[in-house]
N, C-alpha and C. Protein backbone atom coordinates (compact mmCIF):
# COMPACT_ATOMS: atom_id res chain seq x y z
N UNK A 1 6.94 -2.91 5.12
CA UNK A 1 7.63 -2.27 4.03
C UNK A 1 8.08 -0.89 4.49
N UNK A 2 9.34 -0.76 4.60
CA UNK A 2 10.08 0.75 4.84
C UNK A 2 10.33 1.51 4.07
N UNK A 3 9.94 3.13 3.76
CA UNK A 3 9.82 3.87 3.05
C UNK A 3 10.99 3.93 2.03
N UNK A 4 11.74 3.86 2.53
CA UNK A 4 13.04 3.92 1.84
C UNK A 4 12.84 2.38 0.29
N UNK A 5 12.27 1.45 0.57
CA UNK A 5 11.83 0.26 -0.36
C UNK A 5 11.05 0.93 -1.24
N UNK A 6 10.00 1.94 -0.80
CA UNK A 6 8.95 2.04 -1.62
C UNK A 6 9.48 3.22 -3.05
N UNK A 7 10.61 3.95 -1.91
CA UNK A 7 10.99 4.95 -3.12
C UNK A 7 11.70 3.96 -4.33
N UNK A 8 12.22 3.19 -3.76
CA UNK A 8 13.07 2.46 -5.21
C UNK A 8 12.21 1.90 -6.03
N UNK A 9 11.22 1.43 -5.68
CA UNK A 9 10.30 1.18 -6.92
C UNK A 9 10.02 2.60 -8.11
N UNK A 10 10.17 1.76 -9.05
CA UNK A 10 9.42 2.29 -10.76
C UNK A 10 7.80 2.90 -10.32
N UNK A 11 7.73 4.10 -11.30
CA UNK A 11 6.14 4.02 -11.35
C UNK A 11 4.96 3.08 -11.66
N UNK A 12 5.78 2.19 -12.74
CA UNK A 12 5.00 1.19 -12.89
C UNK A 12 4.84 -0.14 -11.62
N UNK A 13 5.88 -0.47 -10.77
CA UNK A 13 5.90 -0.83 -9.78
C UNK A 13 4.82 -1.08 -8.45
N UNK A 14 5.25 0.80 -8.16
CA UNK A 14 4.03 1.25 -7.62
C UNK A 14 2.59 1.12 -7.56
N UNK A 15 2.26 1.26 -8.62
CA UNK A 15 1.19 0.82 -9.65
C UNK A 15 0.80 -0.41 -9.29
N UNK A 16 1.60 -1.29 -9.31
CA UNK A 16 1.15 -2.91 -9.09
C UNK A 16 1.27 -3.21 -7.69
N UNK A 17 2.36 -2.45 -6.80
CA UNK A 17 2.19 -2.64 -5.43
C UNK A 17 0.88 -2.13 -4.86
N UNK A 18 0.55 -0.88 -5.39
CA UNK A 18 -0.53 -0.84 -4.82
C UNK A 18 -1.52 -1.60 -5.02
N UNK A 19 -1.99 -1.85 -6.29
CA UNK A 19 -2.98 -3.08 -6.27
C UNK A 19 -3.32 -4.35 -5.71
N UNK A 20 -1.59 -4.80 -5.49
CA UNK A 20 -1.70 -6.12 -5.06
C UNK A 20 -1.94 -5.53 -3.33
N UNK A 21 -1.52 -4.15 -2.86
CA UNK A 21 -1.87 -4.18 -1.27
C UNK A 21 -3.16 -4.36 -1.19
N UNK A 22 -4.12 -3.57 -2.19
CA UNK A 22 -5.79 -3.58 -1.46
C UNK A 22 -6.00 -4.74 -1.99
N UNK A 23 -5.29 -5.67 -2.61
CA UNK A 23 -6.34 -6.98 -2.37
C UNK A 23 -6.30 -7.15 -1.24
N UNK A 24 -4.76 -7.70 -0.63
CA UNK A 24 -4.73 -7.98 0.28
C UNK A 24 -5.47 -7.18 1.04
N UNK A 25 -5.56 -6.33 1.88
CA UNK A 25 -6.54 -5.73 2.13
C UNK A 25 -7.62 -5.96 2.54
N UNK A 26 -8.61 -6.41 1.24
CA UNK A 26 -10.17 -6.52 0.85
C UNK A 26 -10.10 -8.00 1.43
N UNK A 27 -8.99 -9.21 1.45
CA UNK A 27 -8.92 -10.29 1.43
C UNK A 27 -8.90 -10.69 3.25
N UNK A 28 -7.86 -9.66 4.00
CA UNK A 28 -7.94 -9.46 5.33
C UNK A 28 -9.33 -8.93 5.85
N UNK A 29 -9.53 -7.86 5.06
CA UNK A 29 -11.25 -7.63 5.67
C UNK A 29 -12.38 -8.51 5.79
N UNK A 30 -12.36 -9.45 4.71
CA UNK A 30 -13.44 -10.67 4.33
C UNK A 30 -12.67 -11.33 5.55
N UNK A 31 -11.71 -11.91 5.71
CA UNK A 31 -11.03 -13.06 6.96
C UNK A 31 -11.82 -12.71 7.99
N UNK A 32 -11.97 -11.31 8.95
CA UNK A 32 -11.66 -10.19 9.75
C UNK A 32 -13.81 -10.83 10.02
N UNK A 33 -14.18 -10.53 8.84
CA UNK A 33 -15.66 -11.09 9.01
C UNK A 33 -16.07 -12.18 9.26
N UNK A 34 -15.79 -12.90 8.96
CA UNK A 34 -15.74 -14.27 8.97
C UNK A 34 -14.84 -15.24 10.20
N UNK A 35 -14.06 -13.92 11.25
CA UNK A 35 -13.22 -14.24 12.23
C UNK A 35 -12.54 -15.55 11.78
N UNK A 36 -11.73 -15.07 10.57
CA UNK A 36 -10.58 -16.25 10.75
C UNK A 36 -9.37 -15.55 10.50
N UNK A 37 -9.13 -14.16 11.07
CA UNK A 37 -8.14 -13.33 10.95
C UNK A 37 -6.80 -14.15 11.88
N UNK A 38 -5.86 -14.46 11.68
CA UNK A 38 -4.79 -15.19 12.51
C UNK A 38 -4.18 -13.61 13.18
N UNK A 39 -3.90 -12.98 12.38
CA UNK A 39 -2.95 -11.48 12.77
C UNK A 39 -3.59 -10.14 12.32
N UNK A 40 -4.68 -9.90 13.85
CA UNK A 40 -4.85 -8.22 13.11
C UNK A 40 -4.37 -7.70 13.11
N UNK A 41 -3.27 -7.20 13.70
CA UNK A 41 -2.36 -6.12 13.35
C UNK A 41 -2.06 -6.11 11.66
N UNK A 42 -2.07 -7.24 11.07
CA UNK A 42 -1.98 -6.92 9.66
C UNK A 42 -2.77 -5.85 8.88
N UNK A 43 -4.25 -5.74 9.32
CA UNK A 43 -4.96 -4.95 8.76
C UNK A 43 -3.96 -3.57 8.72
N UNK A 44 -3.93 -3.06 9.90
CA UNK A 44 -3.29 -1.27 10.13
C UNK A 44 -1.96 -1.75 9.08
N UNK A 45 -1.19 -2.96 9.19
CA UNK A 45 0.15 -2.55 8.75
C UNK A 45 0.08 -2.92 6.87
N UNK A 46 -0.88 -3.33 6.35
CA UNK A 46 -1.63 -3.48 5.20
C UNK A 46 -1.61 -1.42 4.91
N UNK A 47 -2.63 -1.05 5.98
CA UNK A 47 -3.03 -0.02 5.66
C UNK A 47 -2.05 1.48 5.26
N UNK A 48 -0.82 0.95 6.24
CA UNK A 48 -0.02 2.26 6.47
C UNK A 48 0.95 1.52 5.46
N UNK A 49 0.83 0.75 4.68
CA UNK A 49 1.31 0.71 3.44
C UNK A 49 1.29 1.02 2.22
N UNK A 50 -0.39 1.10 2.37
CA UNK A 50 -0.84 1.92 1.38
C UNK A 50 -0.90 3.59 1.14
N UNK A 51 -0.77 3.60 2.53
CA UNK A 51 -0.11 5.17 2.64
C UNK A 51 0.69 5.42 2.44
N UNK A 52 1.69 4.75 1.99
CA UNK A 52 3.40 4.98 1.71
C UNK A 52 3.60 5.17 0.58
N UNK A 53 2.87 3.83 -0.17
CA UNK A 53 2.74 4.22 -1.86
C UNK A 53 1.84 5.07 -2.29
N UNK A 54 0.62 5.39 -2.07
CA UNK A 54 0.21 6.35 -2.68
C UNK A 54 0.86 7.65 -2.25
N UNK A 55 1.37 8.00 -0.86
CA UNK A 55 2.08 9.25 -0.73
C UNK A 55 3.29 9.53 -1.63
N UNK A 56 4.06 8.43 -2.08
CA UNK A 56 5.40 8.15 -3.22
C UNK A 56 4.79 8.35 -4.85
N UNK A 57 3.42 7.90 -4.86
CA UNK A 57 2.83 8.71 -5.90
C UNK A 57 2.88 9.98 -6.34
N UNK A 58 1.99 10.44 -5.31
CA UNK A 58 1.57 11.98 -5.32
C UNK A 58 2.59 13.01 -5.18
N UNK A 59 3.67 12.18 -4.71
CA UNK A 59 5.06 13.30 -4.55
C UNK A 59 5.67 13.24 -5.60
N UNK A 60 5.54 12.42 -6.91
CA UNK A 60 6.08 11.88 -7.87
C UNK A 60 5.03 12.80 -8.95
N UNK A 61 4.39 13.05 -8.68
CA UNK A 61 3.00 13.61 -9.73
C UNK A 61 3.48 15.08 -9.41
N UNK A 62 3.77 15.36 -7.97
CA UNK A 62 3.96 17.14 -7.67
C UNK A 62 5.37 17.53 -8.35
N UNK A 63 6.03 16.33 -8.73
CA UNK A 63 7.55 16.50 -9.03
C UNK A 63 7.33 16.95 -10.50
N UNK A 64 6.47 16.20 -11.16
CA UNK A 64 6.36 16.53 -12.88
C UNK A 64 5.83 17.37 -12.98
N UNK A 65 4.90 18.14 -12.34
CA UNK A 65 4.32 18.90 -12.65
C UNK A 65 4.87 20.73 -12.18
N UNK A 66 6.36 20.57 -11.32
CA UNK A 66 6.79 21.37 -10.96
C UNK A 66 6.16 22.13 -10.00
N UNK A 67 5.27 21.79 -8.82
CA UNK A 67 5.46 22.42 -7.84
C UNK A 67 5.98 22.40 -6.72
């Protein structure tokens, strides 16, 4: 997911993207234990996804609040 995708999402969007990433996530981690991971690289690219949306958050929260 490229940053530029994440800005076009709604807050409410966001909201649900992020949720549905840490399943996935929690769902790759359980695989990851259980070594039936097909693609780790998914984990990091799971992860630096979730960094995208919550950073599109927090820049969205600094925006309303005017600083």
């Amino acid at each position: 997911m490229k940053i530029v995708e994440v800005r076009d999402l709604t807050d409410l969007e966001l909201g649900n993207k992020l949720l549905d990433l840490k399943k996935e996530l929690f769902a790759l981690r359980f695989q990851h234990a259980v070594n039936q991971l097909e693609n780790p690289k998914r984990l990091s690219s799971v992860k630096k996804d979730i960094a995208r949306v919550k950073t599109i958050i927090r820049e969205r929260e600094l925006a309303k609040e005017g600083v």
